[in-house]
PDB file of N, CA and C in Angstrom:
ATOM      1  N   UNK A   1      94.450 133.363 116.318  1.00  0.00           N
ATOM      2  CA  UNK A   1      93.930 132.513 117.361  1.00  0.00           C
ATOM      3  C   UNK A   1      92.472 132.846 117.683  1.00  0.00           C
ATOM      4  N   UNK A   2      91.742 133.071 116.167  1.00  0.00           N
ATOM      5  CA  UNK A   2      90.278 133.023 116.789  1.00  0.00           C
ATOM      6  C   UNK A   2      89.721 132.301 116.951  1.00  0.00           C
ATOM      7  N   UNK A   3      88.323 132.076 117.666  1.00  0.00           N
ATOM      8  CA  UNK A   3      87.482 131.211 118.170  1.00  0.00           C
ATOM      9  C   UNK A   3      87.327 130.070 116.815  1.00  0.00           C
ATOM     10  N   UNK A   4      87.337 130.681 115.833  1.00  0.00           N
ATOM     11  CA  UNK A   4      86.770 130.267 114.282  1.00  0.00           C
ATOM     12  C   UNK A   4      87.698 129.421 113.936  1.00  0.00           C
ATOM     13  N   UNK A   5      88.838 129.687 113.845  1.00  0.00           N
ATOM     14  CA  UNK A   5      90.386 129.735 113.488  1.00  0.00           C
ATOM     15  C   UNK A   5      90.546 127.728 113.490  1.00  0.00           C
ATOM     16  N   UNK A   6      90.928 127.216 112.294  1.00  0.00           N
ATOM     17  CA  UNK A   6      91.246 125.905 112.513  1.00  0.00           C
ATOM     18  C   UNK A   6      92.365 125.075 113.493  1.00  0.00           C
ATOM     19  N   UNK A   7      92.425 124.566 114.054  1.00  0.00           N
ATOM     20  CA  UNK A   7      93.312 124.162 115.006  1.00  0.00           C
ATOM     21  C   UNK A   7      94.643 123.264 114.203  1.00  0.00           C
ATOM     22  N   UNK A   8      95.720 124.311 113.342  1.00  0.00           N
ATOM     23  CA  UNK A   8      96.268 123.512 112.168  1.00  0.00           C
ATOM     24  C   UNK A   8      97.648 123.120 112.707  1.00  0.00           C
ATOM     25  N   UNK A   9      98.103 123.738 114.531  1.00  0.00           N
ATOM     26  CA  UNK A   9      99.117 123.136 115.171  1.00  0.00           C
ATOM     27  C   UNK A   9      99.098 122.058 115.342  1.00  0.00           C
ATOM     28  N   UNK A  10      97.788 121.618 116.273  1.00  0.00           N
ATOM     29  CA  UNK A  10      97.132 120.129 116.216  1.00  0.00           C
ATOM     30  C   UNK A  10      97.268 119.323 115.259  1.00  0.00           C
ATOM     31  N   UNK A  11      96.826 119.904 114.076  1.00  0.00           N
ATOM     32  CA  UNK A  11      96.765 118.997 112.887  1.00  0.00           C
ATOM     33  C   UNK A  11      98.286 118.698 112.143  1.00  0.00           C
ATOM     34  N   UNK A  12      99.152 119.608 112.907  1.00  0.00           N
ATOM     35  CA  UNK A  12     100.373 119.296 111.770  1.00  0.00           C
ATOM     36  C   UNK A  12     101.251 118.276 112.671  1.00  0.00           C
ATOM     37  N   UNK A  13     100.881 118.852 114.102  1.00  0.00           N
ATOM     38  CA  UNK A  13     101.445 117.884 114.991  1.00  0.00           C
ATOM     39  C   UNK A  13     101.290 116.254 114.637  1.00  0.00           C
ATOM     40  N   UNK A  14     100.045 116.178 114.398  1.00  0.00           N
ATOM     41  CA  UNK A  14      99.753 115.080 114.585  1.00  0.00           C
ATOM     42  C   UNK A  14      99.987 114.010 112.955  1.00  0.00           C
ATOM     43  N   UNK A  15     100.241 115.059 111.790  1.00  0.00           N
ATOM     44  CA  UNK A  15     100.881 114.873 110.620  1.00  0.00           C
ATOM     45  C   UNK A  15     102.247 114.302 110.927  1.00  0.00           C
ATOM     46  N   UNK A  16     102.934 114.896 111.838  1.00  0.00           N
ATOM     47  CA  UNK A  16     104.427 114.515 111.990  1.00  0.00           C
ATOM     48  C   UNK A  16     104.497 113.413 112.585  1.00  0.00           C
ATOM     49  N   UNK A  17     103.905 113.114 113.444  1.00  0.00           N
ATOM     50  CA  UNK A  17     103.865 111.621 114.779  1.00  0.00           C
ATOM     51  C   UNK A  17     103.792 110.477 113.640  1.00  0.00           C
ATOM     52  N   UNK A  18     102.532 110.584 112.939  1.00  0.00           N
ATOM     53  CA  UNK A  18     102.218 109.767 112.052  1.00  0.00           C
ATOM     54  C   UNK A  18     103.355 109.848 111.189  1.00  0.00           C
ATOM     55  N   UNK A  19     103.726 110.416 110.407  1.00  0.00           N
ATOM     56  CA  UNK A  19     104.891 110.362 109.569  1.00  0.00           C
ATOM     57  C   UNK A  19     106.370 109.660 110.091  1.00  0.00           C
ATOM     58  N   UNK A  20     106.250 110.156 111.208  1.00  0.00           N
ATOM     59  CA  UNK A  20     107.659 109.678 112.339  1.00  0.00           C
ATOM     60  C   UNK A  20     107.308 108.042 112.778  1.00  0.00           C
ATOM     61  N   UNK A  21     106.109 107.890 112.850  1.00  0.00           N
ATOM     62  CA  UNK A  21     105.833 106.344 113.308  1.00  0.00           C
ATOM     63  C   UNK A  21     105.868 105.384 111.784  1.00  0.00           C
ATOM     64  N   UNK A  22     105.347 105.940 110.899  1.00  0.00           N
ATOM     65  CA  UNK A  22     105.523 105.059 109.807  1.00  0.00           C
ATOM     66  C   UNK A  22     106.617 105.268 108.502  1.00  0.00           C
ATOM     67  N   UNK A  23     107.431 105.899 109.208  1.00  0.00           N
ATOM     68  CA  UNK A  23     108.740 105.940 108.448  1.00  0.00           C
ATOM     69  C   UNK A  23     110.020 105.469 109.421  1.00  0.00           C
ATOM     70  N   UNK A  24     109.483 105.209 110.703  1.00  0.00           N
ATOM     71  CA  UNK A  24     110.714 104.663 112.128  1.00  0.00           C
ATOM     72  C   UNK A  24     110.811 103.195 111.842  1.00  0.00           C
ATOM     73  N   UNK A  25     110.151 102.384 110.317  1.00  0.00           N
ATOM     74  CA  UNK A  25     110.435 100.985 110.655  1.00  0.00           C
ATOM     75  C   UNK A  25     110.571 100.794 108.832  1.00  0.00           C
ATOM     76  N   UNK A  26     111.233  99.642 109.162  1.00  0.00           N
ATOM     77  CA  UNK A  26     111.672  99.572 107.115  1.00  0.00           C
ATOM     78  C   UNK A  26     109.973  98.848 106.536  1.00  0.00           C
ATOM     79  N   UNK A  27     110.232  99.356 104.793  1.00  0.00           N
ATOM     80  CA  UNK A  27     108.999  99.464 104.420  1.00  0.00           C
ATOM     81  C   UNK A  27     108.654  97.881 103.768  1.00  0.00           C
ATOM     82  N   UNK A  28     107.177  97.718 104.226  1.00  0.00           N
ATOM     83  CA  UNK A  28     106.703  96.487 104.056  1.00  0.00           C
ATOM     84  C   UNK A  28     106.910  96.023 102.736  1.00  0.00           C
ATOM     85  N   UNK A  29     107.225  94.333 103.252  1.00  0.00           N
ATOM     86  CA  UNK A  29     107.331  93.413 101.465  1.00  0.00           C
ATOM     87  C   UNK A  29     105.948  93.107 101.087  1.00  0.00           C
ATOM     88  N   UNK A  30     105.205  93.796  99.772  1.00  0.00           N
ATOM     89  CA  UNK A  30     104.236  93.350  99.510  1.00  0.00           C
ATOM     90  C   UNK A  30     103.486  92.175  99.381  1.00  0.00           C
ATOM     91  N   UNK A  31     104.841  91.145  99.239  1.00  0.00           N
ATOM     92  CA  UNK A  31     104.331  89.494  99.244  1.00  0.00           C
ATOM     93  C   UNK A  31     103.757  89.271 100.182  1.00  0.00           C
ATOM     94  N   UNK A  32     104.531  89.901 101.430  1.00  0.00           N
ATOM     95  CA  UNK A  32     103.665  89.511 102.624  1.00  0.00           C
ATOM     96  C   UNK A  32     102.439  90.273 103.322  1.00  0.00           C
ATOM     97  N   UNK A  33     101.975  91.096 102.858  1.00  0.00           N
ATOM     98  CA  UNK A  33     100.763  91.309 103.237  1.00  0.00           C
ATOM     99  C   UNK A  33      99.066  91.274 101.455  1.00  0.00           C
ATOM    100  N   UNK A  34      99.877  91.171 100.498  1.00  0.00           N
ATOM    101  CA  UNK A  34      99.226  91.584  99.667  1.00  0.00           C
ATOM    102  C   UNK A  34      98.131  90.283  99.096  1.00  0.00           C
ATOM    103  N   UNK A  35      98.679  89.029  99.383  1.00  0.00           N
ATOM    104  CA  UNK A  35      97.542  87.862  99.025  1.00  0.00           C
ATOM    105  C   UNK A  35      96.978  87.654 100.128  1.00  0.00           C
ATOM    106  N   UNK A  36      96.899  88.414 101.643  1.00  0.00           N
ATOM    107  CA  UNK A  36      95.872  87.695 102.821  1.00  0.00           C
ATOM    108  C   UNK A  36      94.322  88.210 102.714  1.00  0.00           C
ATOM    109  N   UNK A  37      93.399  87.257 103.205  1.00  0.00           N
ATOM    110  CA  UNK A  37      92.378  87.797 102.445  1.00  0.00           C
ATOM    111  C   UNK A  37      91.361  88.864 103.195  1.00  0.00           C
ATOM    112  N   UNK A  38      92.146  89.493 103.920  1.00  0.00           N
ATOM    113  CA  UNK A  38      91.742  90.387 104.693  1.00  0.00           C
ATOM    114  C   UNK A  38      92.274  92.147 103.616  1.00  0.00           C
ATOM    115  N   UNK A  39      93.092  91.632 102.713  1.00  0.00           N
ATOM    116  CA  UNK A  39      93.628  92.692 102.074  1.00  0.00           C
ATOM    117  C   UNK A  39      92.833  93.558 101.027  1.00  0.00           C
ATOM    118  N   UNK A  40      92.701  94.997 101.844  1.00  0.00           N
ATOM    119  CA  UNK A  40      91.743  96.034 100.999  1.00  0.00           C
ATOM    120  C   UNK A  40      92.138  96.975 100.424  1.00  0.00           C
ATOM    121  N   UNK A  41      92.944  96.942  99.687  1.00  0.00           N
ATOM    122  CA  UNK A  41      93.742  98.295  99.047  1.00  0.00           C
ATOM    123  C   UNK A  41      93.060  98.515  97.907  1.00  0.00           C
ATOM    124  N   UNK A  42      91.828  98.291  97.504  1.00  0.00           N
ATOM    125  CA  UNK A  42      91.239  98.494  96.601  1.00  0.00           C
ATOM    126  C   UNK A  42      89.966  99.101  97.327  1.00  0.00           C
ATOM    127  N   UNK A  43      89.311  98.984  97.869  1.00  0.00           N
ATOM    128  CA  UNK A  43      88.218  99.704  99.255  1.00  0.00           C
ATOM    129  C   UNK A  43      87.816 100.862  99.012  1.00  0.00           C
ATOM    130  N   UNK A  44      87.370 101.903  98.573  1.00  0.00           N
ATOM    131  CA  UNK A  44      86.060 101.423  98.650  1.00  0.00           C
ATOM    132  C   UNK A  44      86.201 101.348  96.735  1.00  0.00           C
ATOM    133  N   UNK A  45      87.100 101.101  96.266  1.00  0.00           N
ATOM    134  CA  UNK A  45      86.516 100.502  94.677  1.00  0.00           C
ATOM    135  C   UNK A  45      86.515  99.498  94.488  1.00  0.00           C
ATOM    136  N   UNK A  46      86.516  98.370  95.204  1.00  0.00           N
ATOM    137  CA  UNK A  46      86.519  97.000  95.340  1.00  0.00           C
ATOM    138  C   UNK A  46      86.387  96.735  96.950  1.00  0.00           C
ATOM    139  N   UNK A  47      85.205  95.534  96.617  1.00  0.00           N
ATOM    140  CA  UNK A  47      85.624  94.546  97.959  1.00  0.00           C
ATOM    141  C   UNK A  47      85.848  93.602  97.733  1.00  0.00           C
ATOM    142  N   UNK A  48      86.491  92.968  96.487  1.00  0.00           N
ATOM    143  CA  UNK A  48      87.013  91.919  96.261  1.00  0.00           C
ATOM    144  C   UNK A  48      88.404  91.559  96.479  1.00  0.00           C
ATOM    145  N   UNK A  49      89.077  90.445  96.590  1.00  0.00           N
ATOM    146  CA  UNK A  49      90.104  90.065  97.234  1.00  0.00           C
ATOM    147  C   UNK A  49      91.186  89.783  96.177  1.00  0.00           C
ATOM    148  N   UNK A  50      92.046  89.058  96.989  1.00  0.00           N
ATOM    149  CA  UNK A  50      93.257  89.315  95.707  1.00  0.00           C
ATOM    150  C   UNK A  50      93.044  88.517  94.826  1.00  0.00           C
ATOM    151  N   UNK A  51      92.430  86.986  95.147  1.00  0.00           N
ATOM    152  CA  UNK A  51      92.100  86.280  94.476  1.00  0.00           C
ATOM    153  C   UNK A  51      90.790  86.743  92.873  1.00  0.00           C
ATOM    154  N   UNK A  52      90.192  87.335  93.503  1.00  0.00           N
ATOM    155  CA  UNK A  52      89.731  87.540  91.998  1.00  0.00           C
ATOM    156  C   UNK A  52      89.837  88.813  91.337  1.00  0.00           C
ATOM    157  N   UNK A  53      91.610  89.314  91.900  1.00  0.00           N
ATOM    158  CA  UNK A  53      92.257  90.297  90.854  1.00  0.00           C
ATOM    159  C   UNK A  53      93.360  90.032  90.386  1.00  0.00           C
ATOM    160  N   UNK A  54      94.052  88.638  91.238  1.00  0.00           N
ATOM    161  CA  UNK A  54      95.484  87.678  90.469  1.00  0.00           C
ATOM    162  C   UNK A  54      95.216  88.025  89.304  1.00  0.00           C
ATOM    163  N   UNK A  55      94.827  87.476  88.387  1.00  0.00           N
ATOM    164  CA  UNK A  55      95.093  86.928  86.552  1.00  0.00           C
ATOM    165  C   UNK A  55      94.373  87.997  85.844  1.00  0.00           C
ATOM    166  N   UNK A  56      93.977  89.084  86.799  1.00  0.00           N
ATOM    167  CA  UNK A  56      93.648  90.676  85.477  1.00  0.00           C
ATOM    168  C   UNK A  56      94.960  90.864  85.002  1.00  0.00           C
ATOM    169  N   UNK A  57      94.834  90.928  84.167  1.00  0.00           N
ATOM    170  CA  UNK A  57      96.141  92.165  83.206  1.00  0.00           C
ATOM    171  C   UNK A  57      95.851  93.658  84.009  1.00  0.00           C
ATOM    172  N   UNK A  58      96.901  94.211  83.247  1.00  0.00           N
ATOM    173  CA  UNK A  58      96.531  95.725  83.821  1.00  0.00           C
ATOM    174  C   UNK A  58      95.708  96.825  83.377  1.00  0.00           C
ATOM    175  N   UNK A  59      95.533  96.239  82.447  1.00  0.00           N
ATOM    176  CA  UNK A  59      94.303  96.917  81.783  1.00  0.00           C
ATOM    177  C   UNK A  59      93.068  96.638  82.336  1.00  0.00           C
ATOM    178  N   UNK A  60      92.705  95.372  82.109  1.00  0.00           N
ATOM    179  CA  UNK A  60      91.336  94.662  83.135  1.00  0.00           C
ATOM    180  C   UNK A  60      91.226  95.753  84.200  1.00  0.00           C
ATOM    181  N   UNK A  61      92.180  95.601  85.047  1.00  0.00           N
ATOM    182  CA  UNK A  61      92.256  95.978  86.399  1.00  0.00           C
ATOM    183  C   UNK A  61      91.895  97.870  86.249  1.00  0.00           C
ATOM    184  N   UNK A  62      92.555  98.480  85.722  1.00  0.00           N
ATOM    185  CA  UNK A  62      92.099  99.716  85.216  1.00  0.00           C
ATOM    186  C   UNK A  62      90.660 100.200  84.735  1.00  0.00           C
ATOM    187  N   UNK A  63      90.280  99.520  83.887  1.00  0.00           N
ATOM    188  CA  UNK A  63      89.086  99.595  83.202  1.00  0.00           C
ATOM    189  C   UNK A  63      87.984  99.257  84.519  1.00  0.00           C
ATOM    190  N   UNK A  64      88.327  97.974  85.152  1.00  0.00           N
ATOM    191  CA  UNK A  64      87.429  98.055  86.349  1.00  0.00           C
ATOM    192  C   UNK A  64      87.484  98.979  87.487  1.00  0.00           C
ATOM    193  N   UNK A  65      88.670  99.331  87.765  1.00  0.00           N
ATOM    194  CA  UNK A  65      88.579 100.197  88.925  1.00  0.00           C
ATOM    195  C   UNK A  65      87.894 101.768  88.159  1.00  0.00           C
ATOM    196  N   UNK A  66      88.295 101.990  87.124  1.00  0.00           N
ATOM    197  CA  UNK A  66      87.313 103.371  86.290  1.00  0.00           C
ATOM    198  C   UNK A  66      86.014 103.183  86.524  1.00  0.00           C
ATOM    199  N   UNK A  67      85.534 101.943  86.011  1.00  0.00           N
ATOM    200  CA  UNK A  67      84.088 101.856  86.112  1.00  0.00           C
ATOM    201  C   UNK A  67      83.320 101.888  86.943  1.00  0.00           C
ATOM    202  N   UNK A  68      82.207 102.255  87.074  1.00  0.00           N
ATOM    203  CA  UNK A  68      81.639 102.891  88.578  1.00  0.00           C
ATOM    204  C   UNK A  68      80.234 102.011  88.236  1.00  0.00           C
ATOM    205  N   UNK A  69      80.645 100.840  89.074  1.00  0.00           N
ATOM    206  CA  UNK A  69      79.247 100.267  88.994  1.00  0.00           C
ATOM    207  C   UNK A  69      78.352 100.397  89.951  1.00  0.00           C
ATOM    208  N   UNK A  70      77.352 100.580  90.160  1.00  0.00           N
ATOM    209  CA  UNK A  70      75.898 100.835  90.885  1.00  0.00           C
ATOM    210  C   UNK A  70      75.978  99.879  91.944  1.00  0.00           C
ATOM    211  N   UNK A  71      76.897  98.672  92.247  1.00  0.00           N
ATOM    212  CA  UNK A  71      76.687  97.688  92.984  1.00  0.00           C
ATOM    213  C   UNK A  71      77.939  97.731  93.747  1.00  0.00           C
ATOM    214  N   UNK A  72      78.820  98.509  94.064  1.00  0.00           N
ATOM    215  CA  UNK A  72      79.730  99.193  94.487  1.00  0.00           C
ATOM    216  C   UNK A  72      80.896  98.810  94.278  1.00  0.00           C
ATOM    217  N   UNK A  73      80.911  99.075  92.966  1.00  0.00           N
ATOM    218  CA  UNK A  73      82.273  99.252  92.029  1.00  0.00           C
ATOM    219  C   UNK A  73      82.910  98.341  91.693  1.00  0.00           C
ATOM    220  N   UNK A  74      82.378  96.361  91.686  1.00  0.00           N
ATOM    221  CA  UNK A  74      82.717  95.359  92.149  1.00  0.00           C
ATOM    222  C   UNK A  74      82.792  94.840  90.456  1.00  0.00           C
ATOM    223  N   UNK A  75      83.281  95.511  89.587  1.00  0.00           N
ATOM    224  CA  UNK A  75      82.897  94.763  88.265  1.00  0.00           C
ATOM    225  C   UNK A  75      84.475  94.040  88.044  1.00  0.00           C
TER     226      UNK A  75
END
């Protein structure tokens, strides 16, 4: 409990709440959140939307998210 000492009660506490709040409700259907166009699960390697990642194959989609483009990662 030194001055220095990370505060990792805090932190585990607050690991569990979170864990307890998003495991207390059944787990989301991707249909329904995954085509709105607010949807960023690609962030920060994409800010593009679902629409212009529908019709990649999975490869496409791989190869672009690897690639690290200068214009922020949007290839």
């Amino acid at each position: 409990m030194d001055v220095n000492d990370l505060p990792l009660d805090v932190y585990c506490d607050e690991l569990r709440y979170r864990y307890r709040y998003h495991t207390s409700s059944p787990a989301p259907i991707a249909e329904d959140f995954i085509q709105e166009e607010r949807e960023s699960s690609a962030i920060p390697l994409s800010f593009k939307g679902y629409d212009a990642w529908k019709d990649r194959s999975k490869y496409e989609i791989r190869q672009a998210l690897m690639t690290k483009d200068e214009g922020g990662y949007d290839s």
